[in-house]
C-alpha atoms as a PDB file:
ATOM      1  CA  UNK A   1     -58.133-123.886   1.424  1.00  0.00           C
ATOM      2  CA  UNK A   2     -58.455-121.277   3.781  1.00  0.00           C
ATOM      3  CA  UNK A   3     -56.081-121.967   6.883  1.00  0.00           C
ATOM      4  CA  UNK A   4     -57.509-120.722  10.769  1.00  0.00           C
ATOM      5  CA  UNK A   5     -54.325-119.048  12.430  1.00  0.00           C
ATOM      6  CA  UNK A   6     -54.152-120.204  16.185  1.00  0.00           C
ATOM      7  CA  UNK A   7     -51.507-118.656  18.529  1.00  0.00           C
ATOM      8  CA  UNK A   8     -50.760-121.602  20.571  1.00  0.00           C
ATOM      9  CA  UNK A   9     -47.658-119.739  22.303  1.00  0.00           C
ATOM     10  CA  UNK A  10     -50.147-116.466  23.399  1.00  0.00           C
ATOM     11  CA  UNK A  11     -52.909-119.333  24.696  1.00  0.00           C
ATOM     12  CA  UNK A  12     -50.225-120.827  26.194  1.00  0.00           C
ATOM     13  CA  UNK A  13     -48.841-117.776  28.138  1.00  0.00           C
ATOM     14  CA  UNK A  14     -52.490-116.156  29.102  1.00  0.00           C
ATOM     15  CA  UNK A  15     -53.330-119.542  30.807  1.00  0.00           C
ATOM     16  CA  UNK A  16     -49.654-119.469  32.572  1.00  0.00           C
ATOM     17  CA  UNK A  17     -50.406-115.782  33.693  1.00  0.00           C
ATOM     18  CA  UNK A  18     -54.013-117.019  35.170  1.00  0.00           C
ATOM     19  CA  UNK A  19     -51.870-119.600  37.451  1.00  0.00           C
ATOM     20  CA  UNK A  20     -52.037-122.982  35.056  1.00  0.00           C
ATOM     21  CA  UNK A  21     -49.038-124.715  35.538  1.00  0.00           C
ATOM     22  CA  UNK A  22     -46.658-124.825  32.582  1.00  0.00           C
ATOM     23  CA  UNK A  23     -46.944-128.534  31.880  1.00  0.00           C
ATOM     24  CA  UNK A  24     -50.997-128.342  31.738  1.00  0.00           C
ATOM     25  CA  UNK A  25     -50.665-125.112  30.012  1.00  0.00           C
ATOM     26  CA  UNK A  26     -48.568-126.386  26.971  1.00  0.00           C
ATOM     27  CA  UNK A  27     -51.016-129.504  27.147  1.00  0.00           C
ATOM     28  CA  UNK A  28     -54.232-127.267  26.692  1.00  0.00           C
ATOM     29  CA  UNK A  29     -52.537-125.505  23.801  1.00  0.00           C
ATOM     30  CA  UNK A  30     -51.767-128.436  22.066  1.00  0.00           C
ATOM     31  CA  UNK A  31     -55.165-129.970  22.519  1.00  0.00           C
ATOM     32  CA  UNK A  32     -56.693-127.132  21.299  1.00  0.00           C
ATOM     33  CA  UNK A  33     -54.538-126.740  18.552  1.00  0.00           C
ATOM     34  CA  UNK A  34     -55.384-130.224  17.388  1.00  0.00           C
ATOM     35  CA  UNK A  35     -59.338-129.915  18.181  1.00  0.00           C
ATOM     36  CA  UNK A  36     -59.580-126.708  15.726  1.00  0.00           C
ATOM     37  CA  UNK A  37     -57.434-128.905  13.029  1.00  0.00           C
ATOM     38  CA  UNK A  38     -59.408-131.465  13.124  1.00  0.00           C
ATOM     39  CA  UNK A  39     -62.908-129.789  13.260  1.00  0.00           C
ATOM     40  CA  UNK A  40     -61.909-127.787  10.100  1.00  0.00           C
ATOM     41  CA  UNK A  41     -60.218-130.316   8.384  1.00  0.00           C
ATOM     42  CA  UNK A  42     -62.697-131.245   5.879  1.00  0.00           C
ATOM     43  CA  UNK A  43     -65.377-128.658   6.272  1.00  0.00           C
ATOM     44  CA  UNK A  44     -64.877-126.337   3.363  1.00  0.00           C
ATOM     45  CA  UNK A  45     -65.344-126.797  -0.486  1.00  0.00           C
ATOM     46  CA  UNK A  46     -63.063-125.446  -2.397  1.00  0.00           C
ATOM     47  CA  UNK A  47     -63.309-124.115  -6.097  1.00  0.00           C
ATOM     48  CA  UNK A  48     -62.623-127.174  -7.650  1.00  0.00           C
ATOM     49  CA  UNK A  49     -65.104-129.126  -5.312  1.00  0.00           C
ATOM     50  CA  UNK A  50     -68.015-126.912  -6.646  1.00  0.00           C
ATOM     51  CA  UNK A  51     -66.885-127.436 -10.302  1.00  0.00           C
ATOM     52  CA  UNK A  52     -67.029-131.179  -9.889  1.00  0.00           C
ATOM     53  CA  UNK A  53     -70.371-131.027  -8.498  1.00  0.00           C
ATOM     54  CA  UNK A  54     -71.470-128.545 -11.067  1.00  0.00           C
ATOM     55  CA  UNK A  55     -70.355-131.004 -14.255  1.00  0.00           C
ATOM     56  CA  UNK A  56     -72.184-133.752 -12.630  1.00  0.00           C
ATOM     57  CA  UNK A  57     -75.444-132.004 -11.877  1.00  0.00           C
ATOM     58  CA  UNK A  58     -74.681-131.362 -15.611  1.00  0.00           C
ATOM     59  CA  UNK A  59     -74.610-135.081 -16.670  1.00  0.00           C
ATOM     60  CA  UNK A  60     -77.661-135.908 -14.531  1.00  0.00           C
ATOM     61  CA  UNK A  61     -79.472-132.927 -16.249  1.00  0.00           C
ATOM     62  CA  UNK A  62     -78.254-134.223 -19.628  1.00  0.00           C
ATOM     63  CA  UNK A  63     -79.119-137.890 -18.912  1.00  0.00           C
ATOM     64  CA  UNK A  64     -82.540-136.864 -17.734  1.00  0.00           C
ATOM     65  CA  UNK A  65     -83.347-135.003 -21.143  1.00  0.00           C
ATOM     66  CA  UNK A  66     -82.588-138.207 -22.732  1.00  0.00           C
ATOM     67  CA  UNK A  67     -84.398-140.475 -20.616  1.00  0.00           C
ATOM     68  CA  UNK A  68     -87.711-137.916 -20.395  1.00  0.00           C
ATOM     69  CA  UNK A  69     -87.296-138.380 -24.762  1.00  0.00           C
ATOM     70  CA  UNK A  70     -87.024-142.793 -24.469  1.00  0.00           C
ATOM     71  CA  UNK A  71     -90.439-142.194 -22.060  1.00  0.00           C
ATOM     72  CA  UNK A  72     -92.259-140.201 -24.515  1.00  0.00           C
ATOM     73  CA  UNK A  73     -91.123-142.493 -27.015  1.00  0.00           C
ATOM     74  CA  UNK A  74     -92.137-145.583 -25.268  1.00  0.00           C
ATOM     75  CA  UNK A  75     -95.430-144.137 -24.149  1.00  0.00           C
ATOM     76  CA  UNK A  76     -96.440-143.052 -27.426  1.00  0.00           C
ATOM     77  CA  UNK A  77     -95.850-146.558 -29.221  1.00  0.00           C
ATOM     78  CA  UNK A  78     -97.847-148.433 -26.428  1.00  0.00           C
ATOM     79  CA  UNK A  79    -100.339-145.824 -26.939  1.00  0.00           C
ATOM     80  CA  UNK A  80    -100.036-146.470 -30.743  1.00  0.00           C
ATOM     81  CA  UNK A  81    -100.493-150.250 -30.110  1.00  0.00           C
ATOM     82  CA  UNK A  82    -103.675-150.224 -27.603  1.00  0.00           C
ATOM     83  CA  UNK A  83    -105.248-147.934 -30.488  1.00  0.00           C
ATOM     84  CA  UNK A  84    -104.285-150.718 -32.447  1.00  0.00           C
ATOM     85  CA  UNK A  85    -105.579-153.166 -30.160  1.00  0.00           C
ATOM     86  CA  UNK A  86    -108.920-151.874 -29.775  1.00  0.00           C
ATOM     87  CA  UNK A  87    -109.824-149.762 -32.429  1.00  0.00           C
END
């Protein structure tokens, strides 16, 4: 998984240089340290993640084959019977 670099010790020191006190300075760098974390925590697939989902569209393509073949089949024989029916 691609990682997002934050310098929390250059944030840190541009907000002390603009006149932020140290205490709410290290406090904003941690916050925002955490917020980007957490925002990208989950957000990417990775290779593996489009693999799975590429088997399983897979299956469902494979299962749909089969069931489009039992449909036919069925169709046909209940066609095959009204024939029967009414002929």
């Amino acid at each position: 998984m691609s990682a997002v670099t934050f310098d929390t010790l250059r944030f840190f020191e541009r907000l002390k240089a603009a006149g932020v006190s140290e205490q709410h300075a290290l406090a904003m760098a941690e916050a925002q340290k955490e917020a980007f974390s957490d925002a990208l925590a989950g957000s990417f697939a990775t290779k593996s993640d489009i693999a799975r989902v590429e088997a399983d569209l897979t299956d469902i393509k494979a299962e749909q084959k089969i069931m489009r073949w039992m449909l036919g089949f069925l169709l046909a024989g209940m066609a095959a019977l009204l024939i029967k029916a009414f002929a």
